[in-house]
Protein backbone atom coordinates (compact mmCIF):
# COMPACT_ATOMS: atom_id res chain seq x y z
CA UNK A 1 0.00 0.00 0.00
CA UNK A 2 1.66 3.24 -1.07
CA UNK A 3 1.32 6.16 1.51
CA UNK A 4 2.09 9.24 -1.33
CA UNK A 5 3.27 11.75 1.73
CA UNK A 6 6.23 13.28 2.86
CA UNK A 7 7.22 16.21 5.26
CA UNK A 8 9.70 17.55 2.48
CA UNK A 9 10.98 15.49 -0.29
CA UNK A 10 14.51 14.29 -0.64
CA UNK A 11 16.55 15.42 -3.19
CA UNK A 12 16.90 11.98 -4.97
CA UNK A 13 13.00 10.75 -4.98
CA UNK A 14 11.13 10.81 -7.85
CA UNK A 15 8.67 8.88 -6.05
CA UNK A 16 4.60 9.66 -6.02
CA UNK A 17 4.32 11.63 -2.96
CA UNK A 18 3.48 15.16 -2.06
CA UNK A 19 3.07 17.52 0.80
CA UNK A 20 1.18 16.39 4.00
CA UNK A 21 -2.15 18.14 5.08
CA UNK A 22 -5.30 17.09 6.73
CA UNK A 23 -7.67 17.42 3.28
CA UNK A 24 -4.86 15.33 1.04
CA UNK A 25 -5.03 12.76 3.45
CA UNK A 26 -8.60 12.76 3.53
CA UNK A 27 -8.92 12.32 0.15
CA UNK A 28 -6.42 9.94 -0.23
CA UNK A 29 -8.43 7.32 2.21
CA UNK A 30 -11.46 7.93 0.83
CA UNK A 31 -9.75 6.85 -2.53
CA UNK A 32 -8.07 4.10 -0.88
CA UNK A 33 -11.36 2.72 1.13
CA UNK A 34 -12.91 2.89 -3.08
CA UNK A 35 -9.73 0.78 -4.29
CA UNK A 36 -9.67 -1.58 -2.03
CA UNK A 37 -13.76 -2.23 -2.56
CA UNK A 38 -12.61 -2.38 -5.74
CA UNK A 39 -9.56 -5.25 -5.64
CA UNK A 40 -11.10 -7.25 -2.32
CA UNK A 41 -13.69 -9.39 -4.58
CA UNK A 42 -10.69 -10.51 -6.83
CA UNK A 43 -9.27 -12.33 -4.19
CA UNK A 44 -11.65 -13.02 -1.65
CA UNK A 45 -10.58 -16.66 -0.87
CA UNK A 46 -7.06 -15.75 -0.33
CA UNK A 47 -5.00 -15.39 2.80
CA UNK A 48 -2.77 -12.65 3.03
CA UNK A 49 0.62 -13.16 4.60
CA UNK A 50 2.44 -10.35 3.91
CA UNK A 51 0.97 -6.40 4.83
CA UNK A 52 3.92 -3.60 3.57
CA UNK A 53 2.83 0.18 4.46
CA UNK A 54 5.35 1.85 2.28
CA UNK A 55 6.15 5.02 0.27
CA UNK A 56 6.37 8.32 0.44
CA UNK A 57 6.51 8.18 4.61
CA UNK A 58 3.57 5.59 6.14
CA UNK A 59 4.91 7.04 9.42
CA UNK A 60 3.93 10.67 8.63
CA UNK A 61 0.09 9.51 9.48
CA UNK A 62 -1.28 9.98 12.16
CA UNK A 63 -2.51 7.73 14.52
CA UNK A 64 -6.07 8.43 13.58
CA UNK A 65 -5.34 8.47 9.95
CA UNK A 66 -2.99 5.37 10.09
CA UNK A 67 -6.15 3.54 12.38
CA UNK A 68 -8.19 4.31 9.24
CA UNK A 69 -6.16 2.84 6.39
CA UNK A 70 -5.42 -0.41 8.53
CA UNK A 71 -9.58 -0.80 9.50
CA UNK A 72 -9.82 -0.57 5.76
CA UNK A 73 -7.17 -3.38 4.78
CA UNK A 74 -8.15 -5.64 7.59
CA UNK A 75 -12.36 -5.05 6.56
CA UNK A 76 -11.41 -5.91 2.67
CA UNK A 77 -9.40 -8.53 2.92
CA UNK A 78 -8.16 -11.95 4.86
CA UNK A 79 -5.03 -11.40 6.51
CA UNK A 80 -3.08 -14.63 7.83
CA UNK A 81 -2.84 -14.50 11.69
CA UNK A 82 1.03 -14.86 10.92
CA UNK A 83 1.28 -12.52 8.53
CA UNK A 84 4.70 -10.25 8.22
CA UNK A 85 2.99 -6.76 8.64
CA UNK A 86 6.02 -3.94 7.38
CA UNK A 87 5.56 -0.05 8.10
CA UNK A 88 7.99 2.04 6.56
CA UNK A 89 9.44 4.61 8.71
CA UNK A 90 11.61 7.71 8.78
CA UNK A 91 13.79 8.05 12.09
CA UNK A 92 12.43 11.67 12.51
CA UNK A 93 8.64 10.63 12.82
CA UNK A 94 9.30 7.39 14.91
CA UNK A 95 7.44 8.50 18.30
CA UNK A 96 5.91 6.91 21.19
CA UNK A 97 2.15 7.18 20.75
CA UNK A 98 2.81 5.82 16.94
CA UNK A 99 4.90 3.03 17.92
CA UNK A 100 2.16 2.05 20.19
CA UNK A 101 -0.69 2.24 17.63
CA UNK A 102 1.21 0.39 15.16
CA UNK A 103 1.77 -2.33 17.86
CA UNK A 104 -1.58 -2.18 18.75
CA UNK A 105 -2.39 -2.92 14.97
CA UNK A 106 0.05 -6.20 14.37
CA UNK A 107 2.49 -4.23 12.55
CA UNK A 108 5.64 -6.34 13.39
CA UNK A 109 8.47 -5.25 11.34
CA UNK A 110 9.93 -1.43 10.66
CA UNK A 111 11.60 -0.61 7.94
CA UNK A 112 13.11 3.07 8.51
CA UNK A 113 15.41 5.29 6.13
CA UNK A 114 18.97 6.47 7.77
CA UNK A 115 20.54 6.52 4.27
CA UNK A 116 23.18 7.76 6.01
CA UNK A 117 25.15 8.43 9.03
CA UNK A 118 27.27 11.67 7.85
CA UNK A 119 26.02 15.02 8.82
CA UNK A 120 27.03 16.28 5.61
CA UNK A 121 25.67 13.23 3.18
CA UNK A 122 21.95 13.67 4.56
CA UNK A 123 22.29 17.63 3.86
CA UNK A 124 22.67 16.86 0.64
CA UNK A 125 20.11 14.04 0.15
CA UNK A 126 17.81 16.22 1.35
CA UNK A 127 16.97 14.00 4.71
CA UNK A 128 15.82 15.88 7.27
CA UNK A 129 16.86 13.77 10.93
CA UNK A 130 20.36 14.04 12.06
CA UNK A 131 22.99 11.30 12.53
CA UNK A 132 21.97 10.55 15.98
CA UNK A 133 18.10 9.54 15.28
CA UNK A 134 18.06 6.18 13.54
CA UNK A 135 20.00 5.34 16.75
CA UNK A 136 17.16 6.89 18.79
CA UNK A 137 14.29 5.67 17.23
CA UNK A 138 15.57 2.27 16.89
CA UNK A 139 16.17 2.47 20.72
CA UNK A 140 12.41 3.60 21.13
CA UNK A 141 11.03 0.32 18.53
CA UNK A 142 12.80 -2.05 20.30
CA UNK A 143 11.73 -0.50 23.80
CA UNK A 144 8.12 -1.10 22.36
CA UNK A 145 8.42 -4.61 21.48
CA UNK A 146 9.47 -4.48 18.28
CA UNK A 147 11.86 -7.18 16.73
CA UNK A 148 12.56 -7.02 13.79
CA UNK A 149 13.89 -4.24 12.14
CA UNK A 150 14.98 -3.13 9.05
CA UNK A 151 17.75 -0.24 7.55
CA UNK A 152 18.02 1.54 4.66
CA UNK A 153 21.36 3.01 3.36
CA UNK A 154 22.19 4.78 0.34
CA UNK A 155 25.75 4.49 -1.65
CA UNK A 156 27.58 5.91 -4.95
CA UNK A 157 25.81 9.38 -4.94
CA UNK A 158 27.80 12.81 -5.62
CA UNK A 159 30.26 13.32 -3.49
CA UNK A 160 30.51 9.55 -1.54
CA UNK A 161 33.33 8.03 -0.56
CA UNK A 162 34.98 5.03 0.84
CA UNK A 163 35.81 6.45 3.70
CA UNK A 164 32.39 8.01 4.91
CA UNK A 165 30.17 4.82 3.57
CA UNK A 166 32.78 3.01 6.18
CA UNK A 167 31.58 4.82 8.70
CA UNK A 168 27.77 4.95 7.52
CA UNK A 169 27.84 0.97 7.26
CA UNK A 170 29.72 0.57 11.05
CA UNK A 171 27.00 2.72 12.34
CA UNK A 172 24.46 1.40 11.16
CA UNK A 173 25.81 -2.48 12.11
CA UNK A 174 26.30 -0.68 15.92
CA UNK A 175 22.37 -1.04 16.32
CA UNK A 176 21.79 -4.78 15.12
CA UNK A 177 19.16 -4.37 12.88
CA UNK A 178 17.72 -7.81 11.20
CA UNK A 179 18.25 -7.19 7.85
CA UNK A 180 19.61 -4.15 5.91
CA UNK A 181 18.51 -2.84 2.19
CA UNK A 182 21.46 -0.74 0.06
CA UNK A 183 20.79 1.18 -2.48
CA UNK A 184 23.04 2.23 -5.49
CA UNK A 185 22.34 6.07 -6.10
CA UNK A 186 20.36 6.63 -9.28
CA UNK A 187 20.30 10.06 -10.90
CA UNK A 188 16.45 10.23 -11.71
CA UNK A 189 15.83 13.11 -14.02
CA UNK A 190 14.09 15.83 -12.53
CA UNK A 191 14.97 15.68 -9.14
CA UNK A 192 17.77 18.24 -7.72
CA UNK A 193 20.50 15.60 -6.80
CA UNK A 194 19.69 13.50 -10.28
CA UNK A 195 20.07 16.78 -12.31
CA UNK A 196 23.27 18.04 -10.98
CA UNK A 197 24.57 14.35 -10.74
CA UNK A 198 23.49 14.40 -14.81
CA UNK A 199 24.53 17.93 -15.63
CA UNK A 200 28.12 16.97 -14.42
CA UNK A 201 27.39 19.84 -11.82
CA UNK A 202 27.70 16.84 -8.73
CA UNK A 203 29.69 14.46 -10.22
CA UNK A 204 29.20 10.66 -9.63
CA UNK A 205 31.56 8.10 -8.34
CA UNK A 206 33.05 6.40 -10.98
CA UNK A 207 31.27 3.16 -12.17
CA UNK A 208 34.32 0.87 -10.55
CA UNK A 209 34.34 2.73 -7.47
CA UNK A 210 30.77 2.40 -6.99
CA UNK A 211 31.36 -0.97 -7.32
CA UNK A 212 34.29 -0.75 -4.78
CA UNK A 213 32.07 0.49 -2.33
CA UNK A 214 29.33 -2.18 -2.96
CA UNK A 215 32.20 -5.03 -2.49
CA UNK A 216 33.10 -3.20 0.78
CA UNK A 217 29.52 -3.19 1.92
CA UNK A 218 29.19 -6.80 1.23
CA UNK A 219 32.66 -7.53 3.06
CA UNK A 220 31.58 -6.05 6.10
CA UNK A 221 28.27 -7.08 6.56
CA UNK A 222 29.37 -10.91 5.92
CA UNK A 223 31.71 -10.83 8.64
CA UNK A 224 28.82 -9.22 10.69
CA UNK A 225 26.85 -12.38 10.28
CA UNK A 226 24.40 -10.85 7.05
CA UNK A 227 23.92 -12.92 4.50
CA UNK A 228 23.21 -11.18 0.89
CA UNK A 229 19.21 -13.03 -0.22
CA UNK A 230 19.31 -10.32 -3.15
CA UNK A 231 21.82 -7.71 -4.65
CA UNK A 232 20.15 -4.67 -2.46
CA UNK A 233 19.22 -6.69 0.68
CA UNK A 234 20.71 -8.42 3.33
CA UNK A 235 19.77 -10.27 6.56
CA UNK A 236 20.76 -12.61 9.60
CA UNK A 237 19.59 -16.09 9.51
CA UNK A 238 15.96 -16.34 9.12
CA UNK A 239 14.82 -12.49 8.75
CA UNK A 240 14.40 -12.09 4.95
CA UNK A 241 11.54 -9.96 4.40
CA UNK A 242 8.49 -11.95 3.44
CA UNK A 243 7.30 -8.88 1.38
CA UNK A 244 10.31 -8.74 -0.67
CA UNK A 245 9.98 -11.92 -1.76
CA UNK A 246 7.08 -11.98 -2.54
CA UNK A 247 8.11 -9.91 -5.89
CA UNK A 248 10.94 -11.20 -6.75
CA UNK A 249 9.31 -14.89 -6.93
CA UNK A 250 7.07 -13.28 -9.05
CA UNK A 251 3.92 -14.45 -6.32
CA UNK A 252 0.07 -13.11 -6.67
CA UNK A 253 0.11 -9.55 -4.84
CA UNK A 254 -2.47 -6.37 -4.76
CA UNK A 255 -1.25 -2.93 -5.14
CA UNK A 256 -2.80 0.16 -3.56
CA UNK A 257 -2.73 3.50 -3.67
CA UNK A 258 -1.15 6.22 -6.43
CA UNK A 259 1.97 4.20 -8.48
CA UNK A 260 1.24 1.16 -7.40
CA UNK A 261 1.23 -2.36 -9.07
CA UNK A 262 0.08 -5.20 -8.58
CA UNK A 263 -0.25 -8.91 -10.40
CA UNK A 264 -3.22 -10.72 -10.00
CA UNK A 265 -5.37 -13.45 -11.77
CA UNK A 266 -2.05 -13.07 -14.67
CA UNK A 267 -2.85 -9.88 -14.81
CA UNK A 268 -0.52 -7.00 -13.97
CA UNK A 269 -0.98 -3.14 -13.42
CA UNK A 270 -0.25 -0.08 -12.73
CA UNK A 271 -1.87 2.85 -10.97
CA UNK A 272 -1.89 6.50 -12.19
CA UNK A 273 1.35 8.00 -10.63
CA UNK A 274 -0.26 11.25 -9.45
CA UNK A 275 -2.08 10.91 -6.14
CA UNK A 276 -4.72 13.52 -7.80
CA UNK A 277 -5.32 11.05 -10.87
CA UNK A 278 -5.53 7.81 -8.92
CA UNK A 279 -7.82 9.55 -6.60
CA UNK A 280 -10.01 11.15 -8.95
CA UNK A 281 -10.79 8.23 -11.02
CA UNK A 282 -12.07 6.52 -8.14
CA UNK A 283 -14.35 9.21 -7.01
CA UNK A 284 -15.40 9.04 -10.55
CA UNK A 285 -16.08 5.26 -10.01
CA UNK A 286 -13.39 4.49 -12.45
CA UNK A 287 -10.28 2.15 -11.91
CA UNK A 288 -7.08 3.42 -11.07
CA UNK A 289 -4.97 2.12 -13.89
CA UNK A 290 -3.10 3.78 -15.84
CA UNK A 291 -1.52 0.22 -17.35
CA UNK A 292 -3.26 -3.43 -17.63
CA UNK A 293 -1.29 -6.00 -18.95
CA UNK A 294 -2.35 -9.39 -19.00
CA UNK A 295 0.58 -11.82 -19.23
CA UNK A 296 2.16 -13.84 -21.69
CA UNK A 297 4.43 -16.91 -21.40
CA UNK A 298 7.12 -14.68 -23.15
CA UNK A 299 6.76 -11.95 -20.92
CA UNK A 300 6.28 -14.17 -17.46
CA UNK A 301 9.59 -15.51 -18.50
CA UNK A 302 11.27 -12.41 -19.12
CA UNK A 303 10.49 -11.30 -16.20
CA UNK A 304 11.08 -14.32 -13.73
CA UNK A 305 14.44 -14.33 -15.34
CA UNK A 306 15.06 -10.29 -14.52
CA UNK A 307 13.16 -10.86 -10.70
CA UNK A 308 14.56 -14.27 -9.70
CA UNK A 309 18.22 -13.79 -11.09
CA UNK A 310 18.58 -10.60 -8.74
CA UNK A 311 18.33 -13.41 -5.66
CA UNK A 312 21.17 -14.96 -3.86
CA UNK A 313 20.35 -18.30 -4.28
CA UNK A 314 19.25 -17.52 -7.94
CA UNK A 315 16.61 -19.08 -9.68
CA UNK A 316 15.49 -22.43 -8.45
CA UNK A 317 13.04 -24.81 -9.90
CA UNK A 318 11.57 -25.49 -6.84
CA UNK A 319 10.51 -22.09 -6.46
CA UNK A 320 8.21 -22.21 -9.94
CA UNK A 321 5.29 -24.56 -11.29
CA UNK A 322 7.02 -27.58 -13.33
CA UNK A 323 5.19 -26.06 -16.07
CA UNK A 324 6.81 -22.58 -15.71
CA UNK A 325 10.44 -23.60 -14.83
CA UNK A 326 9.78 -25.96 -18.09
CA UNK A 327 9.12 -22.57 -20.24
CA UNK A 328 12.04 -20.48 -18.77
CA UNK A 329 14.35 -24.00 -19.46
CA UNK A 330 12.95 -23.62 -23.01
CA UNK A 331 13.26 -19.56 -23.60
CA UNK A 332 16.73 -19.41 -21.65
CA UNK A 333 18.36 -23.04 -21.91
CA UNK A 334 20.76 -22.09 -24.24
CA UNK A 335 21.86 -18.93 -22.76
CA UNK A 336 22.43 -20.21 -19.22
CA UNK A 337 24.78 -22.62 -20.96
CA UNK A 338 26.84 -19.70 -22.96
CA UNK A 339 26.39 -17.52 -19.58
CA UNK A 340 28.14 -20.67 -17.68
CA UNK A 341 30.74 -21.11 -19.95
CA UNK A 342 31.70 -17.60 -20.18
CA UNK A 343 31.71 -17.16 -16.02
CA UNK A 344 28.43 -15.31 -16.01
CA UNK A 345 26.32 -18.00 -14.04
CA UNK A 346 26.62 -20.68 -12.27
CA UNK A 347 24.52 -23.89 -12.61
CA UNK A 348 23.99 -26.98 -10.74
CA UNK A 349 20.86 -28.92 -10.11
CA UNK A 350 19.60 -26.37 -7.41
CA UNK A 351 19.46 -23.98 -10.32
CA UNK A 352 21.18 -21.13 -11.92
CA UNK A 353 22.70 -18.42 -9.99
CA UNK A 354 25.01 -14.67 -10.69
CA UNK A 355 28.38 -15.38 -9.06
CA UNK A 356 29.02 -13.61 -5.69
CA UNK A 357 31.74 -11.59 -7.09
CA UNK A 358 29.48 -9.99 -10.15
CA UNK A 359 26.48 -8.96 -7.74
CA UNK A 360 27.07 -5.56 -8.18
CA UNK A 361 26.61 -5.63 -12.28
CA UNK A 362 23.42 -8.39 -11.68
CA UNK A 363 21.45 -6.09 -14.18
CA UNK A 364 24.03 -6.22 -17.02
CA UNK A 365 24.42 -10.12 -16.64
CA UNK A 366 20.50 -10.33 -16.57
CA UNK A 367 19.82 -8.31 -20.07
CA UNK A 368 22.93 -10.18 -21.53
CA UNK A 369 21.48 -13.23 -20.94
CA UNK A 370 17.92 -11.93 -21.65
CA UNK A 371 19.08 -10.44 -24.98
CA UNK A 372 20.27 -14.24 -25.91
CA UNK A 373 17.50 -16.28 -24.58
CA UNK A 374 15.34 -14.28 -26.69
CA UNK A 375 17.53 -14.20 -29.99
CA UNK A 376 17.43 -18.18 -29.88
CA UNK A 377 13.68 -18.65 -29.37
């Protein structure tokens, strides 16, 4: 469920989201209670086992608002009773009385953004806590019972170095959160960092020290016990997020709210991106969409081979249909066997996996092989 608000945007997001006031929120559930009206009969026999609240900044709600939203979800549809419920949160709106609601609710994993730990790298992201408050409001979630928590950092932006993504990663290992998610800078277009990082105004890291700072991330965080389940994210034993998952195994999910998408039935879509859009259609009784694909074999492929590739462990057949791993065998046989020989993949009978040491370029290996698989079907 995307929450499109934010107390100030950073300067990297081009993410659906926009300023915080009492009528845009308003209107935004009322659009959200319509959607989810709307998707509920679809899947009315299923069980739900995984709940993510993310965005924009789910925290900036308010209790009230936030009690609204979740009466909604829980009234449309069947949630499991162990169902991995994820709030994203930023460390500056991480308070008491919110913790406690969100408790109150199931939520049982937090997700918050630090980015990073350098007084001067969240100036220019555009963040708007200081150093010290991931520490503090992880301090306050565990104090209110929560256990498993979630980090975001950020790496390879203008201006990064070694040195201070060093000190970012120790920091962040200093509060023992259950799983970690690192991000590679991307210069989106239109937003302040992503122009000057374009414009040559900021430069960038250079591509091999980005991924310098990647292999460092992944050095330290393996001798802290974190084991890499996908390029971005990493966890201790046991604490992958459910949610994640979920997409990259390419499973049945239902998106909500402005931007999202969603894949049900073998059909996938996407919302309008412009919280006014999304919510206006529904007022208007309309759906949301502003895509509807229903897939193909090619295209389920495709993508199962872009989504399960990204995963540590690669893609397994026992993680499709016999049917489906049959079809991606078919489409990509011949291209894991050039990728193999060539040191791209590995292959064994678990299935077909990106080396450790060519994480960091997963996306390159992925369209070369894509590019083949197609060619020779």
């Amino acid at each position: 469920m995307h929450v499109p608000f934010c107390a100030t945007r950073c300067t990297y997001c081009d993410f659906s989201s926009g300023a915080l006031s009492a009528a845009a929120v308003e209107r935004y559930l009322g659009a959200l209670e319509r959607e989810i009206a709307l998707r509920a009969p679809r899947c009315a026999d299923a069980s739900h086992r995984s709940v993510f609240f993310g965005g924009g900044t789910p925290s900036a709600l308010s209790s009230r608002h936030f009690r609204r939203a979740w009466k909604a979800l829980r009234d449309g549809f069947r949630i499991a009773p162990d169902a991995e419920i994820t709030l994203e949160a930023n460390p500056e709106s991480v308070r008491p009385v919110l913790l406690e609601v969100w408790a109150e609710a199931g939520v049982n994993r937090l997700s918050m953004g630090a980015q990073s730990f350098v007084p001067e790298e969240l100036a220019r992201l555009g963040r708007i806590h200081d150093a010290a408050r991931p520490g503090e409001a992880f301090a306050l979630a565990r104090a209110h019972g929560f256990r498993r928590l979630s980090l975001d950092l950020m790496f390879g932006f203008p201006g990064h170095t070694a040195e201070r993504w060093r000190r970012s990663i120790d920091e962040a290992l200093a509060l023992e959160p259950e799983h970690l998610s690192a991000y590679c800078f991307i210069a989106e277009p239109g937003t302040p960092l992503g122009d000057a990082a374009i414009s040559g105004a900021a430069p960038l890291p250079a591509p091999e020290e980005q991924a310098d700072l990647y292999a460092l991330l992944e050095a330290r965080l393996a001798a802290a016990g974190y084991g890499c389940y996908e390029t971005s994210n990493f966890c201790r034993p046991g604490a992958e997020a459910r949610h994640n998952l979920v997409y990259w195994l390419r499973r049945p999910y239902v998106g909500l709210g402005p931007s999202a998408h969603g894949l049900l039935d073998g059909v996938r879509y996407g919302n309008h991106y412009a919280p006014a859009r999304w919510a206006e259609q529904l007022e208007r009784g309309q759906g949301p969409e502003s895509e509807v694909e229903p897939e193909r074999e090619a295209s389920a492929a495709e993508e199962a081979l872009m989504l399960g590739l990204r995963l540590g462990g690669g893609m397994r057949p026992d993680d499709y249909s016999p049917a489906f791993w049959s079809t991606i065998r078919r489409r990509y046989g011949g291209a894991f066997t050039h990728a193999r020989a060539t040191g791209r993949l590995e292959m064994d009978a678990d299935g077909v996996r990106i080396p450790a040491p060519l994480r960091f370029v997963a996306d390159d290996v992925i369209a070369w092989v894509a590019a083949r698989g197609v060619a020779a079907s």
